[in-house]
N, C-alpha and C. Protein backbone atom coordinates (compact mmCIF):
# COMPACT_ATOMS: atom_id res chain seq x y z
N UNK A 1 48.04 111.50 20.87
CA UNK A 1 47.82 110.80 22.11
C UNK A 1 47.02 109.53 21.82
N UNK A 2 47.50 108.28 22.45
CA UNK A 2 47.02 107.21 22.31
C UNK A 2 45.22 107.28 22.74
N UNK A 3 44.94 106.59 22.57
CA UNK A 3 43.15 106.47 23.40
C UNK A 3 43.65 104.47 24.29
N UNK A 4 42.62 104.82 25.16
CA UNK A 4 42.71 103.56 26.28
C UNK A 4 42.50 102.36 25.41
N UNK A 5 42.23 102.17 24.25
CA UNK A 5 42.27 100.84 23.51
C UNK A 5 43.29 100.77 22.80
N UNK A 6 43.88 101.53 22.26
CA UNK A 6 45.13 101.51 21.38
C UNK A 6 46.25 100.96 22.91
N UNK A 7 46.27 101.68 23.64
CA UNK A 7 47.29 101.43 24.52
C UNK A 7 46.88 99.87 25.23
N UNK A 8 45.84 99.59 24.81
CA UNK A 8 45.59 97.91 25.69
C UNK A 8 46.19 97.35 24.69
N UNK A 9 45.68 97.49 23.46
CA UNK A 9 45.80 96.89 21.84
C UNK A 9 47.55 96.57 22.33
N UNK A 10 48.62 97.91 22.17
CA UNK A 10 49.62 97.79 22.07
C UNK A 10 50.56 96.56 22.85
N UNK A 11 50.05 97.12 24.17
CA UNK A 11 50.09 95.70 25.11
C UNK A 11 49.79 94.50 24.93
N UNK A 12 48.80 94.28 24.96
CA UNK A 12 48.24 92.63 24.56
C UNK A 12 49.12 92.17 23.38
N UNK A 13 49.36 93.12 22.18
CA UNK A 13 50.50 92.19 21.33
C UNK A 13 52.25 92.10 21.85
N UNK A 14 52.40 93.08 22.66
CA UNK A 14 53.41 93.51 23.44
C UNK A 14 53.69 92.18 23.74
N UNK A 15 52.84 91.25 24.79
CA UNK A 15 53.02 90.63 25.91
C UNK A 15 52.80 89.13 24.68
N UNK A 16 51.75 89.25 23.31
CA UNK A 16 51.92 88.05 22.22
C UNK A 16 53.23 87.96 22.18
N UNK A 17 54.17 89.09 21.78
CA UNK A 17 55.24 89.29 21.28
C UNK A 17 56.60 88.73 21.83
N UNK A 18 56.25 88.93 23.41
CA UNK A 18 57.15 88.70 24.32
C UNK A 18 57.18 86.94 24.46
N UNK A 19 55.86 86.36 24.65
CA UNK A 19 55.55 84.87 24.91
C UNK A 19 55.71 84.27 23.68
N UNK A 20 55.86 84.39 22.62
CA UNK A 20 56.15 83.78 21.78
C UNK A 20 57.81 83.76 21.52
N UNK A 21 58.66 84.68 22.19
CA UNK A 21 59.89 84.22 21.94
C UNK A 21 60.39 83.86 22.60
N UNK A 22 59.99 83.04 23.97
CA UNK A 22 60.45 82.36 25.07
C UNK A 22 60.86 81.10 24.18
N UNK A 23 62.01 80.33 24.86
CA UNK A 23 62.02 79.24 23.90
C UNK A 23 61.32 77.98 24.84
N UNK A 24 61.15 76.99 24.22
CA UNK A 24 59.87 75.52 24.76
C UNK A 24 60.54 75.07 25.68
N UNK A 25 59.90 75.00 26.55
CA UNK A 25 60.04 74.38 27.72
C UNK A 25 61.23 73.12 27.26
N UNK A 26 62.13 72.80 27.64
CA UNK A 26 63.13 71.48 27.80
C UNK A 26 62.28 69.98 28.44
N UNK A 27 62.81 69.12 27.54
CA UNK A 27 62.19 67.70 28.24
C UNK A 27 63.24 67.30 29.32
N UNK A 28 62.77 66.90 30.35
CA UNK A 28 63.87 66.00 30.94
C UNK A 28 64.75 64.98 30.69
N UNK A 29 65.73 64.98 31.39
CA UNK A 29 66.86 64.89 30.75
C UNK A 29 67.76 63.68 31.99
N UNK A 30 67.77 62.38 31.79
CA UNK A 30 68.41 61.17 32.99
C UNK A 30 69.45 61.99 33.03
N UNK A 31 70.40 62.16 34.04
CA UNK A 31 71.37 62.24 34.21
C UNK A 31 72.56 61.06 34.02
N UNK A 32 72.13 59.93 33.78
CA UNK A 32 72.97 58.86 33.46
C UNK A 32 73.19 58.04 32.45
N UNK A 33 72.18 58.41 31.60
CA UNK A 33 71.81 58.10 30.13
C UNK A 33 72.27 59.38 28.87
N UNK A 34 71.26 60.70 29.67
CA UNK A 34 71.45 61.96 28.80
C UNK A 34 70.35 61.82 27.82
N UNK A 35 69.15 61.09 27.91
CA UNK A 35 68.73 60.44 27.18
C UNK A 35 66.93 61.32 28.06
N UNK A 36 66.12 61.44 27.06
CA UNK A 36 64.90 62.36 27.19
C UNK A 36 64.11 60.89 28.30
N UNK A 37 63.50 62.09 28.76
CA UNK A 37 62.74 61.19 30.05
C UNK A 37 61.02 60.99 29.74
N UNK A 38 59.89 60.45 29.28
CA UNK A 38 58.81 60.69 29.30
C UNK A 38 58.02 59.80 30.18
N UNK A 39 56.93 59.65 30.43
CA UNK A 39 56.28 59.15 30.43
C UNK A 39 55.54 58.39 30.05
N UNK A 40 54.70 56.99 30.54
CA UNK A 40 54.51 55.73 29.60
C UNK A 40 53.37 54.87 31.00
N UNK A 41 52.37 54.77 30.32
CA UNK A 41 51.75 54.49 31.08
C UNK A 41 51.00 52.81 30.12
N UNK A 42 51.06 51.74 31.53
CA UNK A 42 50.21 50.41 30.69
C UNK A 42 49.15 50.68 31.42
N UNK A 43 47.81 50.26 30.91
CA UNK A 43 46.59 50.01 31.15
C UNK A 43 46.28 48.33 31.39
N UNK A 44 46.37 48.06 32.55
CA UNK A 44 46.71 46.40 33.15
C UNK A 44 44.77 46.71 33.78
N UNK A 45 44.33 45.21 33.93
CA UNK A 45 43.46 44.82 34.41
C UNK A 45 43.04 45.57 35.78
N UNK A 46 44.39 45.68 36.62
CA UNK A 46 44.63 46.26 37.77
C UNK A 46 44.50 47.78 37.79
N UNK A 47 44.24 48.68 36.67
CA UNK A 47 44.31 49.86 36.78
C UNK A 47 45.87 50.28 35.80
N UNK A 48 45.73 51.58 36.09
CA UNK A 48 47.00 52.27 34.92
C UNK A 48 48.11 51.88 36.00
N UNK A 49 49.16 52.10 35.40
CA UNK A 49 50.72 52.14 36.03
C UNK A 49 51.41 52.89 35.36
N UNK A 50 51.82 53.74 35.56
CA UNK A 50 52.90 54.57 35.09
C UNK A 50 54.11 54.95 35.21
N UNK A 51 55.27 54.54 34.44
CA UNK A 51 56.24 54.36 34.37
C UNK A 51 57.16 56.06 33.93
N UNK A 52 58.15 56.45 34.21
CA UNK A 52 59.43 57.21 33.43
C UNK A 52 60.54 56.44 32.68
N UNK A 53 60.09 56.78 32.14
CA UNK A 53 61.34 55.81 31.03
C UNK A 53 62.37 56.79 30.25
N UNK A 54 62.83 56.60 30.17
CA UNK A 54 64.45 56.88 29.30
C UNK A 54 64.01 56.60 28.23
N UNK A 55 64.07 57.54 26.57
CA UNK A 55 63.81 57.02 25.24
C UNK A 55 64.91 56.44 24.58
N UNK A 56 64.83 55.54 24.08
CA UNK A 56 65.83 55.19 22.77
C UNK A 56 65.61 55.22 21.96
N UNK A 57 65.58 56.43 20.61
CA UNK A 57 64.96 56.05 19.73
C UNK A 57 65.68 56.40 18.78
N UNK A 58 67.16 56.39 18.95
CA UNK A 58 68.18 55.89 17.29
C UNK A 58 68.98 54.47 17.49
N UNK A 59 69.86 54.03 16.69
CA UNK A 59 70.68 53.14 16.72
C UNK A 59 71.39 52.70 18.00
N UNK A 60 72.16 53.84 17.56
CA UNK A 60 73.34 53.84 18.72
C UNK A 60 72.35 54.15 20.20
N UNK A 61 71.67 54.42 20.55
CA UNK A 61 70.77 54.44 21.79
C UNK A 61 70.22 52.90 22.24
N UNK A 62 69.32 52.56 21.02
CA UNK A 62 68.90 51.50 21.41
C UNK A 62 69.99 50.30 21.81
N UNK A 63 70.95 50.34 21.33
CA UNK A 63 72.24 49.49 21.09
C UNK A 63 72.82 49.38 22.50
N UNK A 64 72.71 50.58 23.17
CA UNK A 64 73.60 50.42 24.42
C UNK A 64 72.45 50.27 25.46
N UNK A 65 70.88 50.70 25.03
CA UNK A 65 70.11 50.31 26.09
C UNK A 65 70.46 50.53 27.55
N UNK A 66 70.12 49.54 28.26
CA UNK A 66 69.98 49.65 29.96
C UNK A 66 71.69 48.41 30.34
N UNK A 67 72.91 48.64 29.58
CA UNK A 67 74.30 48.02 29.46
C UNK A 67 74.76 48.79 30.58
N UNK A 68 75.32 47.75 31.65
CA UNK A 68 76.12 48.28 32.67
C UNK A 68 75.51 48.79 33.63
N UNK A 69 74.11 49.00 33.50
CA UNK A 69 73.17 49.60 34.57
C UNK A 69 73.47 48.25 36.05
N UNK A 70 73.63 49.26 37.18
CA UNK A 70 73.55 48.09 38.73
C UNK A 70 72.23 48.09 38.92
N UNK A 71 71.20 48.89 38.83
CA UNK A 71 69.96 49.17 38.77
C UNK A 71 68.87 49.48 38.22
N UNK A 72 67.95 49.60 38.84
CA UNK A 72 67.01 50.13 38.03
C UNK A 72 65.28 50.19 39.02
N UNK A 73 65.34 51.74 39.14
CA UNK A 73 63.86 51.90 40.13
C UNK A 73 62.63 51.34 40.14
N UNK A 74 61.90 50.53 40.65
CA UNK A 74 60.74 50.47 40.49
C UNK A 74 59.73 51.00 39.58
N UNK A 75 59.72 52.39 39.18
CA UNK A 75 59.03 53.88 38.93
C UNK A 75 59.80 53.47 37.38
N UNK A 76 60.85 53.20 36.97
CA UNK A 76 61.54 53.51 35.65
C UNK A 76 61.77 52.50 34.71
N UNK A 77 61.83 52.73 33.40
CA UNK A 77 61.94 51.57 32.50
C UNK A 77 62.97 52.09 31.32
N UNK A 78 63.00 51.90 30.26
CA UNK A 78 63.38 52.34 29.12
C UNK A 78 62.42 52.01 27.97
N UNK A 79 62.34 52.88 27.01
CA UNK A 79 61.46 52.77 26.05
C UNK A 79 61.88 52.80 25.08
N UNK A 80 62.34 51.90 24.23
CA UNK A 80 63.00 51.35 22.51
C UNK A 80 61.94 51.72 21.76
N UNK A 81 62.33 53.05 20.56
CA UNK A 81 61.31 53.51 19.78
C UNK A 81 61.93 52.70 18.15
N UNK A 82 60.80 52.12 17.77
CA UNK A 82 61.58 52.10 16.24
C UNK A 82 61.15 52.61 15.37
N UNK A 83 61.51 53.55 14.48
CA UNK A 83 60.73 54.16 13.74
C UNK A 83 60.00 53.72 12.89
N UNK A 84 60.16 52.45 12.10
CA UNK A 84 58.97 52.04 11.57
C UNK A 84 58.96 49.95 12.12
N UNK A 85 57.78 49.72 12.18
CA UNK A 85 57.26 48.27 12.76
C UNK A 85 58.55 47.27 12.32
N UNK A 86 59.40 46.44 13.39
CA UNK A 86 60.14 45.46 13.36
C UNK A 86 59.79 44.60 13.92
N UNK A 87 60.40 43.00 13.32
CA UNK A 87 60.20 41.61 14.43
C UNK A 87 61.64 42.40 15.36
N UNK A 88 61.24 42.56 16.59
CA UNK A 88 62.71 42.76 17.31
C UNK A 88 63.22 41.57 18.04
N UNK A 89 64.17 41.71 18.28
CA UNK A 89 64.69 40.67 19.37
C UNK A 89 65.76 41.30 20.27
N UNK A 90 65.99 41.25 21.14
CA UNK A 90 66.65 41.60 22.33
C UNK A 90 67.97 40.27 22.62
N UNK A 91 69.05 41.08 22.93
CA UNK A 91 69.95 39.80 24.16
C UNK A 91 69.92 41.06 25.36
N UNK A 92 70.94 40.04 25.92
CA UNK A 92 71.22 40.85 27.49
C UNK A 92 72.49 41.05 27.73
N UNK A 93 73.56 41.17 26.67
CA UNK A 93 75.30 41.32 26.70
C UNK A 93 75.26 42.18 27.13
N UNK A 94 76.50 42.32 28.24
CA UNK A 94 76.72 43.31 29.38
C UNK A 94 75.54 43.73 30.33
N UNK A 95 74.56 43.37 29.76
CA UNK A 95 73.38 43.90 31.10
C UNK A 95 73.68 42.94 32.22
N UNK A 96 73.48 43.95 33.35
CA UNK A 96 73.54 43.38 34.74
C UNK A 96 72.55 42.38 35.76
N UNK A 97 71.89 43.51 35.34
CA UNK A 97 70.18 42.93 35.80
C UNK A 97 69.17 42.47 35.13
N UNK A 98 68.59 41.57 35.61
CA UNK A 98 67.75 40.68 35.01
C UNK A 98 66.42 41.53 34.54
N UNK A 99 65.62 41.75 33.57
CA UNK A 99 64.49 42.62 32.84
C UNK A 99 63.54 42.01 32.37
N UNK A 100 62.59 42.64 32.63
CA UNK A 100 61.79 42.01 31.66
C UNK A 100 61.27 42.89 30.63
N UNK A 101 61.21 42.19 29.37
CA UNK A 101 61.33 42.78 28.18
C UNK A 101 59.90 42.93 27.48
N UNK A 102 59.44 44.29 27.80
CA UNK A 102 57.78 43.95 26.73
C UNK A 102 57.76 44.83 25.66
N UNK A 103 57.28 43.85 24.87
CA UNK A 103 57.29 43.88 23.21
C UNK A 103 55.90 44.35 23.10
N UNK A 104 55.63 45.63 21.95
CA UNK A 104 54.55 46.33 21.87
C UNK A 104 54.51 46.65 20.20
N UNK A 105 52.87 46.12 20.00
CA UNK A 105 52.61 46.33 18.84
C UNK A 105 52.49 48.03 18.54
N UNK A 106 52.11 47.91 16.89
CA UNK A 106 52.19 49.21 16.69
C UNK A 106 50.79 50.19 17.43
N UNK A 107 49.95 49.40 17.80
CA UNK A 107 48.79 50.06 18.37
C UNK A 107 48.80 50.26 19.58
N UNK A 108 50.02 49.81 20.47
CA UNK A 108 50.44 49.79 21.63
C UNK A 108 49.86 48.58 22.62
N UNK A 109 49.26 48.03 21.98
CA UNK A 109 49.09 46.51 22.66
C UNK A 109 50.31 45.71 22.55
N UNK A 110 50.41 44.60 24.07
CA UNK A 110 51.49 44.31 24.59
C UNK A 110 51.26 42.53 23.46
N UNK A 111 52.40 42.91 22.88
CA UNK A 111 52.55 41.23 22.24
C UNK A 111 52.84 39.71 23.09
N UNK A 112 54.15 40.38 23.62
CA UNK A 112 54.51 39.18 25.29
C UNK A 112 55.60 39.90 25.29
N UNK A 113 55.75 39.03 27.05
CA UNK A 113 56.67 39.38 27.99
C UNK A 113 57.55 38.87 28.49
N UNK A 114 58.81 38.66 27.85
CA UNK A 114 59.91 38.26 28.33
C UNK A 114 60.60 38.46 29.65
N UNK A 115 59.74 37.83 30.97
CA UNK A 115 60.12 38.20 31.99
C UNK A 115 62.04 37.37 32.68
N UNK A 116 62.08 38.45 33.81
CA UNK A 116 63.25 38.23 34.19
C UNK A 116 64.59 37.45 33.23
N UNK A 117 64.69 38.26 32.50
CA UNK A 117 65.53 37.64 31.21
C UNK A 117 66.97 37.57 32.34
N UNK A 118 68.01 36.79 31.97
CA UNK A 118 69.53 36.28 31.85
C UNK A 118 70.30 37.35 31.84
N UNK A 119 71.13 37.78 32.76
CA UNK A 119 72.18 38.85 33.02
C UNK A 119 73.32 38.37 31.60
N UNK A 120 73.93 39.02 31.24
CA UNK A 120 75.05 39.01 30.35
C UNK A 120 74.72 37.94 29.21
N UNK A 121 73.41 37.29 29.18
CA UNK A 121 72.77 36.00 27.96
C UNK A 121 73.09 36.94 27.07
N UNK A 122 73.80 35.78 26.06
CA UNK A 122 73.61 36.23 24.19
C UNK A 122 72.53 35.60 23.57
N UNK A 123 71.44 35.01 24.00
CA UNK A 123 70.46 33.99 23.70
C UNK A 123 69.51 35.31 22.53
N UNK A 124 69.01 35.37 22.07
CA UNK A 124 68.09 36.01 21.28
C UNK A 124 66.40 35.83 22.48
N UNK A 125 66.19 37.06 22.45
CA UNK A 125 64.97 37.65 23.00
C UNK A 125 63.56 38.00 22.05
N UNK A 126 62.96 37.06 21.28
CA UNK A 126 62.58 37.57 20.52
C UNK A 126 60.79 38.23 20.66
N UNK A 127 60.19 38.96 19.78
CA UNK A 127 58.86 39.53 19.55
C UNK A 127 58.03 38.56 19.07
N UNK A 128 56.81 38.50 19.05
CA UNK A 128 55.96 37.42 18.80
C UNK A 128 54.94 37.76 17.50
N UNK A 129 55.54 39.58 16.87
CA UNK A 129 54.89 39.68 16.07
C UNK A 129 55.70 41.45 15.75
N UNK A 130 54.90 42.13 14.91
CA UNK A 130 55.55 43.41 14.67
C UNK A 130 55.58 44.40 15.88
N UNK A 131 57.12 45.11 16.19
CA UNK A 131 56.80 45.85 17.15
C UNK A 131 57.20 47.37 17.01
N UNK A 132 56.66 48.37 17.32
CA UNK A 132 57.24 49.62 17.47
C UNK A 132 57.83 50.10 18.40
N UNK A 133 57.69 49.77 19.56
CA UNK A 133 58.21 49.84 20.90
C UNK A 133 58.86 48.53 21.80
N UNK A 134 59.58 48.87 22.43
CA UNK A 134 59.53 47.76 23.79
C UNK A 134 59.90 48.36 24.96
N UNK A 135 59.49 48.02 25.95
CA UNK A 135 59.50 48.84 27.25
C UNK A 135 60.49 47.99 27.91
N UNK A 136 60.87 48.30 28.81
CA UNK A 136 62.57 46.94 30.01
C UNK A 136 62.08 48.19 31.16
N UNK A 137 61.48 47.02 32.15
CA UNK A 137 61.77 47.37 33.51
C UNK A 137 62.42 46.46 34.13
N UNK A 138 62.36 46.21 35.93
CA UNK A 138 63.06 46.10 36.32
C UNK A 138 62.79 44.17 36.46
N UNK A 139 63.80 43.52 36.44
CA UNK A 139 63.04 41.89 36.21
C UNK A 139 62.24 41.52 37.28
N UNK A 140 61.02 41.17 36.78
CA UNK A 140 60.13 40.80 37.99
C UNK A 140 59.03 41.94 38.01
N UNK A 141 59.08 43.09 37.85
CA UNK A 141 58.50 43.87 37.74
C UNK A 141 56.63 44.11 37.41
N UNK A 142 56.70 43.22 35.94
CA UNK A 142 55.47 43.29 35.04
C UNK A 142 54.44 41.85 36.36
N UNK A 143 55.33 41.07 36.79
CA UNK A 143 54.41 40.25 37.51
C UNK A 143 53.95 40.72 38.92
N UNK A 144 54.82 41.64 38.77
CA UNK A 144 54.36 41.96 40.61
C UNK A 144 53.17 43.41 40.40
N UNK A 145 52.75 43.48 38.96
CA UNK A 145 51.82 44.96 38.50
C UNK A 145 51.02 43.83 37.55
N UNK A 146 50.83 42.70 37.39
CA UNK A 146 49.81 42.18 36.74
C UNK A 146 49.98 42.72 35.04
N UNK A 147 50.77 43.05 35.00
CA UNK A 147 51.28 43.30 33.39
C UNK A 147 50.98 41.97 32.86
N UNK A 148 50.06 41.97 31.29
CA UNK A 148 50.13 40.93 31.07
C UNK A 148 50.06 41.23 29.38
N UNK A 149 50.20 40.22 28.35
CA UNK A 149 50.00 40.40 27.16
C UNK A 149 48.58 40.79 27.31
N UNK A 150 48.18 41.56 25.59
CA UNK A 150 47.18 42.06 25.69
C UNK A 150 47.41 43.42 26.05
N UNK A 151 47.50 43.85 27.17
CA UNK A 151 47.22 44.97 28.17
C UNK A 151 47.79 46.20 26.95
N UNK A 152 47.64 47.43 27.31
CA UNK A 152 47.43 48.69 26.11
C UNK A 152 48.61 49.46 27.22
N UNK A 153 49.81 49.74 26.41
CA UNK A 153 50.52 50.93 26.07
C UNK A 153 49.77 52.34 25.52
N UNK A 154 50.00 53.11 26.81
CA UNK A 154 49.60 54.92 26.28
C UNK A 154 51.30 55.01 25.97
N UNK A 155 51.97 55.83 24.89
CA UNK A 155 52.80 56.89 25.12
C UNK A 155 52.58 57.84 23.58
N UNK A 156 53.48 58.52 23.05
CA UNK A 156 53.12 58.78 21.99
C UNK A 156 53.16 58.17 20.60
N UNK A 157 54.38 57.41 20.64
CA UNK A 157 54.85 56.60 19.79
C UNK A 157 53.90 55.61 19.17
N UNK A 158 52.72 54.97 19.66
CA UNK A 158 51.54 54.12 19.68
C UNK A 158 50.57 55.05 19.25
N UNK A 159 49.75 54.35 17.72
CA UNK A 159 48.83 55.16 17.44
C UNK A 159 47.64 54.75 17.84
């Protein structure tokens, strides 16, 4: 016969046993991209802002970006991961809507801001220095939130 600690004992690993083979919670998931959803917050003069962004963080992702989009929410951006520090540059072929494009060092400070960029421009968009990230909201966006160079990127990607 068990004693009242063996039978807690048994339990308590019972219930380790059980919670450890749940599988991890799922990230969200755009429905129009298919593309992981996180969170991304700038630290502007004005206080935090926090954005959902859509990740891009292979080739073929970054490549098709925010192409063919009619829109784009207030609340949402996209977030271009590169895996290691590039001069990037951006066009706007096939994009619809006008963006503005912020370029983020590797420490997550904002390099500049290519606001309200050129619908369908092949012009080169370029970085003003090394970037790991770049964020695209909606054009007009970063001025109407006081986004400015300088200002600090939280997400994870930024060390």
């Amino acid at each position: 016969m068990l004693t009242v600690a063996a039978r807690t004992l048994a339990l308590v690993l019972s219930l380790a046993i059980y919670a450890c083979a749940q599988p991890a919670p799922r990230a969200a998931i755009d429905p129009v991209s298919g593309l992981e959803l996180e969170q991304v917050v700038v630290e502007t003069q004005n206080g935090p802002v926090t954005f959902t962004a859509e990740i891009a963080d292979d080739e073929h992702e970054r490549n098709r970006g925010l192409m063919f989009r009619e829109s784009l929410a207030d609340d949402r951006g996209m977030l271009f991961h590169f895996q290691q520090p590039e001069m990037a540059s951006f066009w706007m072929r096939n994009t619809i809507i006008p963006l503005d494009i912020i370029f983020i060092a590797p420490d997550g400070r904002i390099l500049n801001i290519a606001e309200r960029t050129t619908p369908y421009s092949e012009e080169p968009v370029p970085a003003v220095g090394m970037t790991r990230g770049v964020l695209e909201l909606r054009g007009g966006r970063a001025a109407e939130l006081g986004i400015r160079p300088g200002d600090h990127v939280r997400h994870r990607i930024f060390q």
